[in-house]
N, C-alpha and C. Protein backbone atom coordinates (compact mmCIF):
# COMPACT_ATOMS: atom_id res chain seq x y z
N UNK A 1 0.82 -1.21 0.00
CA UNK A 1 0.00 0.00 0.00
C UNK A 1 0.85 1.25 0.00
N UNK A 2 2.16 1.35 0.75
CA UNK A 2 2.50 2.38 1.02
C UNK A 2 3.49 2.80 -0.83
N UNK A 3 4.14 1.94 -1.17
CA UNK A 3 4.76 1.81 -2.41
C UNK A 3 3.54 2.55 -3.46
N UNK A 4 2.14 2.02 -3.55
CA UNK A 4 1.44 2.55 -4.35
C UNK A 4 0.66 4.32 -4.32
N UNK A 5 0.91 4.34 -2.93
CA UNK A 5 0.58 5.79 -2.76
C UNK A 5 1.87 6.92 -2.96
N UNK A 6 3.00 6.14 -2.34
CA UNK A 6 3.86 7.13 -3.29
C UNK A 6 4.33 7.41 -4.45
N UNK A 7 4.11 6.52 -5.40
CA UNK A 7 3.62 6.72 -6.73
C UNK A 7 2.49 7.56 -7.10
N UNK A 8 1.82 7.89 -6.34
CA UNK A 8 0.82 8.44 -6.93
C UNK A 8 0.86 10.08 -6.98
N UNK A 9 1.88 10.23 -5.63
CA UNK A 9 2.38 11.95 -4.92
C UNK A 9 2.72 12.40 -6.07
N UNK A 10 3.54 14.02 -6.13
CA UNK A 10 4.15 14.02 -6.78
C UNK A 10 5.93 13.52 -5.97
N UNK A 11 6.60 13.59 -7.27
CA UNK A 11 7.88 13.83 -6.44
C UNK A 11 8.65 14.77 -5.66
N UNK A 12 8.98 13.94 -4.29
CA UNK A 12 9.30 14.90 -3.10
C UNK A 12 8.65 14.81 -2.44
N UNK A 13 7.22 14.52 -2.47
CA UNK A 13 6.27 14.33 -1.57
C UNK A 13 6.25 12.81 -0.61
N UNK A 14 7.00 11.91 -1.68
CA UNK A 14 7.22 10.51 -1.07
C UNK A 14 8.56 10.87 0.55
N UNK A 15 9.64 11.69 0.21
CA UNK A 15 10.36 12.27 1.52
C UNK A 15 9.43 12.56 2.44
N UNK A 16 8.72 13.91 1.90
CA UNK A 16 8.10 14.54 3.43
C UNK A 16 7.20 13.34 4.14
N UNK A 17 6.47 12.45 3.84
CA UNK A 17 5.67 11.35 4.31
C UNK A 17 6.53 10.55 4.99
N UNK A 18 7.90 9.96 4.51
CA UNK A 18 8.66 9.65 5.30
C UNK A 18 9.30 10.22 6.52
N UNK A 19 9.28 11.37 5.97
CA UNK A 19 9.88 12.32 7.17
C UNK A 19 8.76 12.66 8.80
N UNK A 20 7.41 12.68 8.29
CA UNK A 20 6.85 12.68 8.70
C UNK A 20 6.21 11.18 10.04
N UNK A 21 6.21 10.43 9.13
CA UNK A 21 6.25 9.11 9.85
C UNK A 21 7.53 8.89 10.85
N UNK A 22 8.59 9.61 10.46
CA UNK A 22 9.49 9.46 11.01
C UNK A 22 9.59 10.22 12.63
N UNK A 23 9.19 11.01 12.33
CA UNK A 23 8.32 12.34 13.61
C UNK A 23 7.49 12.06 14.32
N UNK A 24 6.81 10.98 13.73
CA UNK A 24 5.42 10.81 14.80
C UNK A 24 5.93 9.85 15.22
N UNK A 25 6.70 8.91 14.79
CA UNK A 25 7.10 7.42 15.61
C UNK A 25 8.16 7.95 16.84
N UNK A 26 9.14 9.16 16.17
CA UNK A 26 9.90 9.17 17.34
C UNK A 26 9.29 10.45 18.40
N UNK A 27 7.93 10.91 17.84
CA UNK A 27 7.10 11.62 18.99
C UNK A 27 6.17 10.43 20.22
N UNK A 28 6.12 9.38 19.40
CA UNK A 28 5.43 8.47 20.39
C UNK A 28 6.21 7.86 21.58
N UNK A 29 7.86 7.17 20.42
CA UNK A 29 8.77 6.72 21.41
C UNK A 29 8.95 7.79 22.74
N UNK A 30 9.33 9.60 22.35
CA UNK A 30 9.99 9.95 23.51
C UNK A 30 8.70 10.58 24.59
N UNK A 31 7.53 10.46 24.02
CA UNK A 31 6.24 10.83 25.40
C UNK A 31 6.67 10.13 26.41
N UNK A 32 6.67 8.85 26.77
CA UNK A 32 6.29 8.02 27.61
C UNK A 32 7.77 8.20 28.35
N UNK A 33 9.09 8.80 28.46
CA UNK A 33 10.15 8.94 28.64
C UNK A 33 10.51 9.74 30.05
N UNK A 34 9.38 10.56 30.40
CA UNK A 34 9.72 11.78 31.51
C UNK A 34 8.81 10.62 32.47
N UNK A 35 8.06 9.98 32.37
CA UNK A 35 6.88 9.36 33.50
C UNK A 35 8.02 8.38 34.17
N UNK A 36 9.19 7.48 33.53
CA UNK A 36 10.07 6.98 34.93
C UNK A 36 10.99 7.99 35.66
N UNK A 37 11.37 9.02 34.64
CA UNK A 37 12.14 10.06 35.63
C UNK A 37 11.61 10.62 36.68
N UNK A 38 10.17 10.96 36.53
CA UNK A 38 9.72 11.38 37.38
C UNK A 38 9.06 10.51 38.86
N UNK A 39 8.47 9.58 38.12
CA UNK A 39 7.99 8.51 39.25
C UNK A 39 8.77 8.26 40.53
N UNK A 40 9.72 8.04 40.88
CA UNK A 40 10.33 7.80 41.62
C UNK A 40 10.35 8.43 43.28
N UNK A 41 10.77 10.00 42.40
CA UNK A 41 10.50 11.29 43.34
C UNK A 41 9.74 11.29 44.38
N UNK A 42 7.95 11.10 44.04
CA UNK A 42 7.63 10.75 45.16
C UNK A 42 7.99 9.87 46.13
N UNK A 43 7.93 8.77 45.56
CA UNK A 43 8.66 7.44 46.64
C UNK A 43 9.47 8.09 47.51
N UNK A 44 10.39 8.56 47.00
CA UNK A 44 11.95 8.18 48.19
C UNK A 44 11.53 10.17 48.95
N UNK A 45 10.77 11.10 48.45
CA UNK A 45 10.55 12.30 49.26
C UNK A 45 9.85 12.10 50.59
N UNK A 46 8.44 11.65 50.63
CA UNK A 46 7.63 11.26 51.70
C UNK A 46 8.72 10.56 53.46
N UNK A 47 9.22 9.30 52.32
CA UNK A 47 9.87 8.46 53.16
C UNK A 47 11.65 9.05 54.34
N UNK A 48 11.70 10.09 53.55
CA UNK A 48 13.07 10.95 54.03
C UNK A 48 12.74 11.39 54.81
N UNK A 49 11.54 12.45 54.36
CA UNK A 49 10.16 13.87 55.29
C UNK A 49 9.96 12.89 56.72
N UNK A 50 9.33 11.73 56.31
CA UNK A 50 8.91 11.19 57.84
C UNK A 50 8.96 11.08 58.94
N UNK A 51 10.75 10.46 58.74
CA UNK A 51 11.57 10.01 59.87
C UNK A 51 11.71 11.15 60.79
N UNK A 52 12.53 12.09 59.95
CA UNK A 52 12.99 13.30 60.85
C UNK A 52 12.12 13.32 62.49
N UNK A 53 10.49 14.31 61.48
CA UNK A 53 9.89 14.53 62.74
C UNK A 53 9.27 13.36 63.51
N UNK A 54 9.10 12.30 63.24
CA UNK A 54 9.29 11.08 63.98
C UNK A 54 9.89 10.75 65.59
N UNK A 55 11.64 10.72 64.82
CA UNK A 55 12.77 11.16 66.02
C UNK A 55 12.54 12.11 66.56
N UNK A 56 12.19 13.58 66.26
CA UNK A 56 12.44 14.51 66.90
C UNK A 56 11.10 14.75 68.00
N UNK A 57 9.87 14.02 67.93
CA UNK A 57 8.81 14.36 68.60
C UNK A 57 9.32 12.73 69.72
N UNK A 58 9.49 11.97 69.30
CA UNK A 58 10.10 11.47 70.45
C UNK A 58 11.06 11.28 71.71
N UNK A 59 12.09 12.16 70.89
CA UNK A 59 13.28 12.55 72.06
C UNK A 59 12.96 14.04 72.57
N UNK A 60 12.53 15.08 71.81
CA UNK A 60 12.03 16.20 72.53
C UNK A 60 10.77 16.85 72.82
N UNK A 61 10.25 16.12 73.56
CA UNK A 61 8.76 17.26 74.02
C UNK A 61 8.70 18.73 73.50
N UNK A 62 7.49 18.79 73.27
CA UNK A 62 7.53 20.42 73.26
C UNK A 62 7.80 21.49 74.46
N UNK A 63 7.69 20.60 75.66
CA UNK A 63 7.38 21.46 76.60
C UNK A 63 9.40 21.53 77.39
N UNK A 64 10.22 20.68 76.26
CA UNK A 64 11.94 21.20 76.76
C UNK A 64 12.32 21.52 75.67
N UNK A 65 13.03 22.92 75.58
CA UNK A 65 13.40 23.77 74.76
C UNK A 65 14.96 23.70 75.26
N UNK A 66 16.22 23.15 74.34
CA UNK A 66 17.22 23.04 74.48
C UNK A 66 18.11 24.29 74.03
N UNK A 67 19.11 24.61 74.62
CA UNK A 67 19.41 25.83 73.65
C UNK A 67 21.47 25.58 73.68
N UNK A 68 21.35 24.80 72.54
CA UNK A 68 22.94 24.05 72.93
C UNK A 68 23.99 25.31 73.11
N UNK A 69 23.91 26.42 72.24
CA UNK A 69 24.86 27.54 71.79
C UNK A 69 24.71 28.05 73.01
N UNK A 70 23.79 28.52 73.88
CA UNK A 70 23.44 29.18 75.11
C UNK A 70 23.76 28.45 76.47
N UNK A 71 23.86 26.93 75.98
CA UNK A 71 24.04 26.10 77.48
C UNK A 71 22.96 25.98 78.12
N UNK A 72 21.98 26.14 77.44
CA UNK A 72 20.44 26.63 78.22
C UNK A 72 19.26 25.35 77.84
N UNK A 73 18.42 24.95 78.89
CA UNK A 73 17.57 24.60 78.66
C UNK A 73 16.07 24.72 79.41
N UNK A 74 15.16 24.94 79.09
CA UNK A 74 13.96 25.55 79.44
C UNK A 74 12.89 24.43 79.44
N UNK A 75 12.36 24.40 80.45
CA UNK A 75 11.36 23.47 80.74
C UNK A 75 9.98 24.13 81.16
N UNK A 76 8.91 23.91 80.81
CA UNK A 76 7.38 23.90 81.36
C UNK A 76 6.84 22.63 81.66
N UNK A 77 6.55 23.07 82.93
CA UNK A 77 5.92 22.19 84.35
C UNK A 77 4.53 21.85 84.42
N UNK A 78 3.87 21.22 84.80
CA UNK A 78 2.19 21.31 84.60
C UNK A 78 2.37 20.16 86.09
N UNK A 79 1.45 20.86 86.95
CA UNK A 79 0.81 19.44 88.21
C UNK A 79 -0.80 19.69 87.59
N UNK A 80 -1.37 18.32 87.11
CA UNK A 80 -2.56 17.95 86.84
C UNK A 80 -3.21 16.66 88.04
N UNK A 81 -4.32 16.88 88.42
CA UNK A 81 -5.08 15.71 89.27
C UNK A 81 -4.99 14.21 88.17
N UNK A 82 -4.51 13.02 89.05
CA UNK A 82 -4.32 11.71 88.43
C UNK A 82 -6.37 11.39 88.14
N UNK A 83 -6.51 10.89 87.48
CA UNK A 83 -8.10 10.69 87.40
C UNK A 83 -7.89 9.21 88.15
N UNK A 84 -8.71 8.74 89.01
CA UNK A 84 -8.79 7.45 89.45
C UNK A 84 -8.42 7.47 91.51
N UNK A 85 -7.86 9.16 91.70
CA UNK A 85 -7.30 8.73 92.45
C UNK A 85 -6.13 8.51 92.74
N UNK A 86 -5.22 8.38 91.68
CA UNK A 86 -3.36 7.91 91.75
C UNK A 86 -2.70 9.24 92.45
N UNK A 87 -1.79 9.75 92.15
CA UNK A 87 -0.76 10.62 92.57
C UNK A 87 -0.86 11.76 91.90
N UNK A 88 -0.97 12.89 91.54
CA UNK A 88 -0.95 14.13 90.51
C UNK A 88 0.24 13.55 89.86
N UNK A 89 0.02 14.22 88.57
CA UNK A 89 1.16 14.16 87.58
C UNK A 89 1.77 15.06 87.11
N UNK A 90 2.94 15.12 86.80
CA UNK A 90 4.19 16.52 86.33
C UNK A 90 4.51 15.66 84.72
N UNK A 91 3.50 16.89 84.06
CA UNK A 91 3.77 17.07 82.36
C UNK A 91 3.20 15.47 82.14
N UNK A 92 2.21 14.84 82.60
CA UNK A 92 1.36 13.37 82.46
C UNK A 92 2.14 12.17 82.68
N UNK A 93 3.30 12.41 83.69
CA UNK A 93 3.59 11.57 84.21
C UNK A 93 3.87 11.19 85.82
N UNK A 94 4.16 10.08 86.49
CA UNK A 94 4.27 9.96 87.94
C UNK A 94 5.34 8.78 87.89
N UNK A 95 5.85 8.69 89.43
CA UNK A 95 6.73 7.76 89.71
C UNK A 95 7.80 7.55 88.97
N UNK A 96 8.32 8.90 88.37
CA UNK A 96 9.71 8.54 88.20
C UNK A 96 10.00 8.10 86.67
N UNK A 97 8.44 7.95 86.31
CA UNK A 97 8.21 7.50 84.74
C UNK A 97 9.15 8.26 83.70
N UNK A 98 9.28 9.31 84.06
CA UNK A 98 10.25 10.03 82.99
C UNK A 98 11.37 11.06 83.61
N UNK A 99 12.63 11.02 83.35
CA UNK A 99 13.78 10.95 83.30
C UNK A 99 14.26 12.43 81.98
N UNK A 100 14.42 14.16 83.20
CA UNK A 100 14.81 14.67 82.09
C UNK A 100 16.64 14.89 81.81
N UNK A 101 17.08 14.63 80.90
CA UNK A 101 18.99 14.79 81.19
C UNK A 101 19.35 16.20 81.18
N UNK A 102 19.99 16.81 81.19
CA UNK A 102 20.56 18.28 81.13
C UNK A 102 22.09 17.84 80.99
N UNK A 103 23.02 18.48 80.53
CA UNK A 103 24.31 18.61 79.90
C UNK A 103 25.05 19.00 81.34
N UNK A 104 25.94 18.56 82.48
CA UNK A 104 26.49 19.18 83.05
C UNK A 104 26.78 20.92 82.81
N UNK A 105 26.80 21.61 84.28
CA UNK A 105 26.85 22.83 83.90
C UNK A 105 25.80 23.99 83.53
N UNK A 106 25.07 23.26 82.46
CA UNK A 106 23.98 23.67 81.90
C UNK A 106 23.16 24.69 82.81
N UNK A 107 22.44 25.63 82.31
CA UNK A 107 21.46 26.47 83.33
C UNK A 107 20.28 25.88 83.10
N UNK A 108 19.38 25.93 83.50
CA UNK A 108 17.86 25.15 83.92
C UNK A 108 16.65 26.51 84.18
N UNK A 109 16.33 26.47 83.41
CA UNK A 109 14.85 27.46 83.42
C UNK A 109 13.46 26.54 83.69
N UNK A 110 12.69 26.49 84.97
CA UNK A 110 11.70 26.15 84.62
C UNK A 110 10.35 26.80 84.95
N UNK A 111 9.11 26.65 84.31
CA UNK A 111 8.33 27.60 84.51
C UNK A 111 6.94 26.68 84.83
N UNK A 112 6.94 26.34 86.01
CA UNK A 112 5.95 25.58 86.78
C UNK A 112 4.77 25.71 86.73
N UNK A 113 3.54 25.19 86.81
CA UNK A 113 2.79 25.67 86.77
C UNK A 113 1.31 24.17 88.01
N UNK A 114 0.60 24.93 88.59
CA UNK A 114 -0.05 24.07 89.05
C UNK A 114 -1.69 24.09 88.82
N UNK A 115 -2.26 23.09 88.31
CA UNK A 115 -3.50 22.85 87.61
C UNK A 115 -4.09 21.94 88.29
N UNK A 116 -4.24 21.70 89.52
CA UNK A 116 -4.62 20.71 90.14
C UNK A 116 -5.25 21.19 91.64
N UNK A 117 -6.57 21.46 91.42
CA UNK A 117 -7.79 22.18 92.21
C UNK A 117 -8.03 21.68 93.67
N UNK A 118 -7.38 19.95 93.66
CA UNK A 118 -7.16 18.98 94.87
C UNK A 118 -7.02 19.02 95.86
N UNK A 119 -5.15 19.77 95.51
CA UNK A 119 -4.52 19.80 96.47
C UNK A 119 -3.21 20.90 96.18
N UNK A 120 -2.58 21.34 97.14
CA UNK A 120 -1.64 22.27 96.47
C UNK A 120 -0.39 21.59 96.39
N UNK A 121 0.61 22.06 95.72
CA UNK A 121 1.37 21.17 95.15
C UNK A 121 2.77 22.08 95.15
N UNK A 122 4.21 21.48 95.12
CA UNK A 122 5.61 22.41 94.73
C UNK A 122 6.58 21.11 94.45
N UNK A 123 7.71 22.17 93.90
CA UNK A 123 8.77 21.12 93.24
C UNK A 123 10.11 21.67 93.48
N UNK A 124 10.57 20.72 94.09
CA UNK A 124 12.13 20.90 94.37
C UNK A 124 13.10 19.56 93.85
N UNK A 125 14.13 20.31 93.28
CA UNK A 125 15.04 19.26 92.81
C UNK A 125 15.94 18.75 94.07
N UNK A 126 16.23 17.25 94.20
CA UNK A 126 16.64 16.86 95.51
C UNK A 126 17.90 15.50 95.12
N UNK A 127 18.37 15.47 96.20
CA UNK A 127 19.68 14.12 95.42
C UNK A 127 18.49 13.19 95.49
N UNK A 128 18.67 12.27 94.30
CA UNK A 128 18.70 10.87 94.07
C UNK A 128 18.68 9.64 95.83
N UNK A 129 18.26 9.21 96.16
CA UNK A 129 18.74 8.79 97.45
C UNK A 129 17.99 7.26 97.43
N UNK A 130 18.16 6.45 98.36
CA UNK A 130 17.74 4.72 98.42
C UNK A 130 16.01 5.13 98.76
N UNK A 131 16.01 6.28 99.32
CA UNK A 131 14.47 5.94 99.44
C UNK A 131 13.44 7.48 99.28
N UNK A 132 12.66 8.20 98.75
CA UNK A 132 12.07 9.24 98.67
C UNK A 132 11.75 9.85 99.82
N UNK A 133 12.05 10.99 100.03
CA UNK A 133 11.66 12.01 101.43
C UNK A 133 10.00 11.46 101.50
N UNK A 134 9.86 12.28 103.11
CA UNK A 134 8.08 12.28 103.32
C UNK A 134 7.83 14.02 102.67
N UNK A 135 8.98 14.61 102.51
CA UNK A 135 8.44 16.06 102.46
C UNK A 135 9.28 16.29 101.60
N UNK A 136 9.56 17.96 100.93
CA UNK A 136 10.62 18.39 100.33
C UNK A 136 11.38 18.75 101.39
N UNK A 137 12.90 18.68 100.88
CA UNK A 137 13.62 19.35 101.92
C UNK A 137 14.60 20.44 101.27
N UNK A 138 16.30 20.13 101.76
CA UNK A 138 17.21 21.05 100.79
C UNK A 138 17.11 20.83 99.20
N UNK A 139 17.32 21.95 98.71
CA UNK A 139 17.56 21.82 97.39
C UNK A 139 18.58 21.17 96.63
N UNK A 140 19.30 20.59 95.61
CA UNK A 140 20.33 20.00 95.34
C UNK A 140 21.10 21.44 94.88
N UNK A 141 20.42 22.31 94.12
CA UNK A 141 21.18 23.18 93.56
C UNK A 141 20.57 24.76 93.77
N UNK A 142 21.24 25.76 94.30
CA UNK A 142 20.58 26.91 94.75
C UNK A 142 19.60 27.59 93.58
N UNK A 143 18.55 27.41 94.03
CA UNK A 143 17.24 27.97 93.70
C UNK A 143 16.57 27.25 92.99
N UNK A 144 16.85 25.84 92.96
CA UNK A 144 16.00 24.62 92.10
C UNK A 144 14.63 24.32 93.39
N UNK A 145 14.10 25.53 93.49
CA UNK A 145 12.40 24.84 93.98
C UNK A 145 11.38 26.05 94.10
N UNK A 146 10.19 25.62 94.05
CA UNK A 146 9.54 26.25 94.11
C UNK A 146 8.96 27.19 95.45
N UNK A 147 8.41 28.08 95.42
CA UNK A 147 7.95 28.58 96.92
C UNK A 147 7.03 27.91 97.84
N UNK A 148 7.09 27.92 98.61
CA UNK A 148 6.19 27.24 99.64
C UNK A 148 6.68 25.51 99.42
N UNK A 149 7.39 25.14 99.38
CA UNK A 149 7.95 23.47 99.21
C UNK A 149 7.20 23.26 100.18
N UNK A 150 6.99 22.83 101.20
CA UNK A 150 6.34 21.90 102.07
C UNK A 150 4.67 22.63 102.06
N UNK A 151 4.33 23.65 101.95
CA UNK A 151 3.23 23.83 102.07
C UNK A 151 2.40 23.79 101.03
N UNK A 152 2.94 24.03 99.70
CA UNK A 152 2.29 23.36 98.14
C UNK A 152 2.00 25.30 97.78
N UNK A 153 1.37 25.08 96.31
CA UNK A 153 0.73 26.58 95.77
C UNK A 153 -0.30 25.59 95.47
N UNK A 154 -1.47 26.98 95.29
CA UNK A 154 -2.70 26.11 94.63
C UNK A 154 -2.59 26.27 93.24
N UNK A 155 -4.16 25.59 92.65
CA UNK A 155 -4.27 25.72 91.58
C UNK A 155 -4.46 27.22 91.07
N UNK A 156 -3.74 27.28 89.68
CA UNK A 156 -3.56 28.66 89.09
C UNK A 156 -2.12 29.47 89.29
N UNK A 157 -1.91 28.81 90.20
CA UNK A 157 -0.11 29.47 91.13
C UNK A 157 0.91 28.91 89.55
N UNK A 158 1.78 30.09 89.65
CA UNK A 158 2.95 29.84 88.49
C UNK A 158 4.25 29.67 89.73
N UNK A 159 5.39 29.55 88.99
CA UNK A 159 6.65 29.63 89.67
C UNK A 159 7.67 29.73 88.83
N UNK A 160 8.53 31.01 88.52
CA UNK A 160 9.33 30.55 87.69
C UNK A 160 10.93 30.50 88.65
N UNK A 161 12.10 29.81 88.09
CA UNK A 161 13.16 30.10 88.56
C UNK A 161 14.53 29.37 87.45
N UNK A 162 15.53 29.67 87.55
CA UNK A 162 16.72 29.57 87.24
C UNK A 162 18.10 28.97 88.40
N UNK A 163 17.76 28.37 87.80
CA UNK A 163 19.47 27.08 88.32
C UNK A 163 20.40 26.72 87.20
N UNK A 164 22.05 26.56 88.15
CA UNK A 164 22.51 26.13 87.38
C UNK A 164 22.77 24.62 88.06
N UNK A 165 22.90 23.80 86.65
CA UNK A 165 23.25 22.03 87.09
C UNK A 165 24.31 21.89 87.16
N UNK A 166 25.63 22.18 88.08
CA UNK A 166 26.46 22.14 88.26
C UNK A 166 27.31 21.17 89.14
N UNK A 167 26.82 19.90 89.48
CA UNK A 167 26.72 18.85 89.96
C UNK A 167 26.68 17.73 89.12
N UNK A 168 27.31 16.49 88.69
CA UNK A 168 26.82 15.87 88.02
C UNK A 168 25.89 15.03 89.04
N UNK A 169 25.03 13.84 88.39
CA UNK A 169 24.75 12.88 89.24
C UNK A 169 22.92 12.88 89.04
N UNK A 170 22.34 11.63 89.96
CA UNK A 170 21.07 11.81 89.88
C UNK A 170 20.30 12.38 90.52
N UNK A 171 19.29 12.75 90.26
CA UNK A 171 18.06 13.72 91.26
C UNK A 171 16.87 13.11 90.71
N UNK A 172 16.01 13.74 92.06
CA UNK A 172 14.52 14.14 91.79
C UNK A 172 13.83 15.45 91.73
N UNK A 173 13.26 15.03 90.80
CA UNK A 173 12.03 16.40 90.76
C UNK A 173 10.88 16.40 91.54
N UNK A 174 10.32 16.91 92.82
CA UNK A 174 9.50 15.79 93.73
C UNK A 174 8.55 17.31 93.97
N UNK A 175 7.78 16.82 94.13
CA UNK A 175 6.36 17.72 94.82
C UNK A 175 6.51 17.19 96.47
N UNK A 176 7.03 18.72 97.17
CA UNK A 176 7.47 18.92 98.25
C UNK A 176 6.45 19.15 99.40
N UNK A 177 5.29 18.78 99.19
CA UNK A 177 4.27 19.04 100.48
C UNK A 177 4.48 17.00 100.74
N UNK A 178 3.98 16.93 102.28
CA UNK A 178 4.43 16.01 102.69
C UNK A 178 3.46 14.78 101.96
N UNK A 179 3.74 13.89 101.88
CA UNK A 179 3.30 12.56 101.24
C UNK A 179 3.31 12.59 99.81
N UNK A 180 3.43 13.54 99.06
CA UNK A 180 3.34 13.70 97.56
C UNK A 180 4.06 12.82 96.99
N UNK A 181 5.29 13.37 96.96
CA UNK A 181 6.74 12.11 96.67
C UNK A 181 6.56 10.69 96.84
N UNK A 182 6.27 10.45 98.29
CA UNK A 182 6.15 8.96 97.90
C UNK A 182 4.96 8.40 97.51
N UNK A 183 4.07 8.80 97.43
CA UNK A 183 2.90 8.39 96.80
C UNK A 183 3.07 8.55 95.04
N UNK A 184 3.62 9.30 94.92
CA UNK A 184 4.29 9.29 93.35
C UNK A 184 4.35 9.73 92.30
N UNK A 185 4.60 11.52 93.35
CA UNK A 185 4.59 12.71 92.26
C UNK A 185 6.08 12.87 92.64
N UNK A 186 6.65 12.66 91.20
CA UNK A 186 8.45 13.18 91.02
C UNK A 186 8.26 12.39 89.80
N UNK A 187 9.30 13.10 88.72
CA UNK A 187 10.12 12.91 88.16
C UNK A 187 11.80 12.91 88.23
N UNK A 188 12.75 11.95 87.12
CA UNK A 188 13.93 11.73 87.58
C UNK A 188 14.71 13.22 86.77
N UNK A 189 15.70 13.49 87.25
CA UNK A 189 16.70 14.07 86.72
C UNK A 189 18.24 13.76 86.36
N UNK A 190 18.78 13.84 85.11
CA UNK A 190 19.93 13.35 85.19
C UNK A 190 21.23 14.50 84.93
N UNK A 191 21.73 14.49 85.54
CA UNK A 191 23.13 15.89 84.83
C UNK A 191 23.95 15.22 84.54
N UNK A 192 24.44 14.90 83.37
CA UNK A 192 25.29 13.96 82.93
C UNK A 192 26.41 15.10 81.92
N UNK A 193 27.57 14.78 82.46
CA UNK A 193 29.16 14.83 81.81
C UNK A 193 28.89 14.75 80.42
N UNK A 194 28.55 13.63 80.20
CA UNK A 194 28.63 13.09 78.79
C UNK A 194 27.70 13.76 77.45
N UNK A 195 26.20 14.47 78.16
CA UNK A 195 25.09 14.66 77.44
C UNK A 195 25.86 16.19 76.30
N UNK A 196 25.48 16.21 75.48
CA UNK A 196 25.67 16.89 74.30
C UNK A 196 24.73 18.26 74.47
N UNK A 197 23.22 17.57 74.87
CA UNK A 197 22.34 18.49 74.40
C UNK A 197 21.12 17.91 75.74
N UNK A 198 19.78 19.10 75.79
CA UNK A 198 19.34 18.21 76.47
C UNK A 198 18.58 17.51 76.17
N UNK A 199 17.54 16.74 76.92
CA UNK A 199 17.06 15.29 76.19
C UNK A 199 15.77 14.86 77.79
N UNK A 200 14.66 13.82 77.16
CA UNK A 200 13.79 13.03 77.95
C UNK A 200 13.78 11.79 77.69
N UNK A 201 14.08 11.13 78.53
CA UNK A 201 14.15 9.59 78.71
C UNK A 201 12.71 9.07 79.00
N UNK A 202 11.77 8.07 78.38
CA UNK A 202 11.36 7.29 79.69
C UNK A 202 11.74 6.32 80.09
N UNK A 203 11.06 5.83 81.24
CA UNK A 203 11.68 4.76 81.79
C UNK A 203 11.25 3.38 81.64
């Protein structure tokens, strides 16, 4: 068929038809050419994006703000009523459940806060020891507690203060009116030599 129609053109016209066929075959071949370059892209973007904030909502709460260049790290406090009855909780946890590190040295900002209508409540950082006080007592580090330690603030009461962690070693973070602590409002503290940056453990 194709032999008899170019016989029939004039001459020259049998080229451009070739030329033409030639254009559309290699317009068909190179369409389909950008769809694997591109495909991919998505795949491996999503899967990179993920991880990041993943790690990063697990090792840092929102509520510890590290500040490596400054040596600084900033914490917000919350005492909430346990529902059931249990112990109040500091930032939704009790008994020691969570573990914050600080960098030796480091300064410590925290900005307390008490939400718990119950009972009144305070926090002093204290050594680590074989067994939890009945009360708050000395501080581990000058000005790591809140006002009224043994007598609590109520609900709505703020507290802010500044320490430096200049000690290595372990502590507690303990709600200093009497029985709080051991019933099983504290969190742990760690000042560690080694820490880079700061950081929350649980336990």
């Amino acid at each position: 068929m194709v032999p008899a129609t170019l016989r029939c053109c004039r001459p020259g016209a049998g080229a451009l038809l070739a030329l033409a066929a030639v254009a559309a075959c290699g317009s068909a071949q190179t369409a389909p050419a950008p769809a694997p370059a591109t495909a991919p892209a998505p795949a491996t973007a999503p899967a990179s994006g993920q991880a990041a904030p993943s790690d990063s909502v697990s090792k840092t709460p929102v509520w510890l703000v590290a500040d490596s260049a400054g040596r600084t790290v900033t914490i917000a406090l919350q005492v909430t009523p346990a529902t059931g009855g249990g112990p109040a909780l500091l930032n939704g946890h009790h008994n020691g459940a969570l573990q914050i590190v600080v960098p030796l040295a480091w300064t410590v900002q925290w900005d307390w806060r008490s939400a718990d209508s119950t009972s009144p409540h305070s926090l002093v950082v204290m050594a680590e020891r074989e067994k939890l006080p009945l009360e708050g007592g000395r501080e581990a580090f000058t000005n790591a507690l809140t006002r009224a330690v043994t007598a609590g603030l109520p609900a709505g009461q703020v507290d802010r203060t500044t320490f430096t962690a200049d000690e290595a070693g372990w502590y507690w973070m303990l709600c200093g009116v009497p029985g709080h602590a051991i019933a099983g409002e504290y969190l742990g503290l760690r000042v560690d030599p080694e820490a880079k940056t700061a950081s929350v453990k649980e336990k």
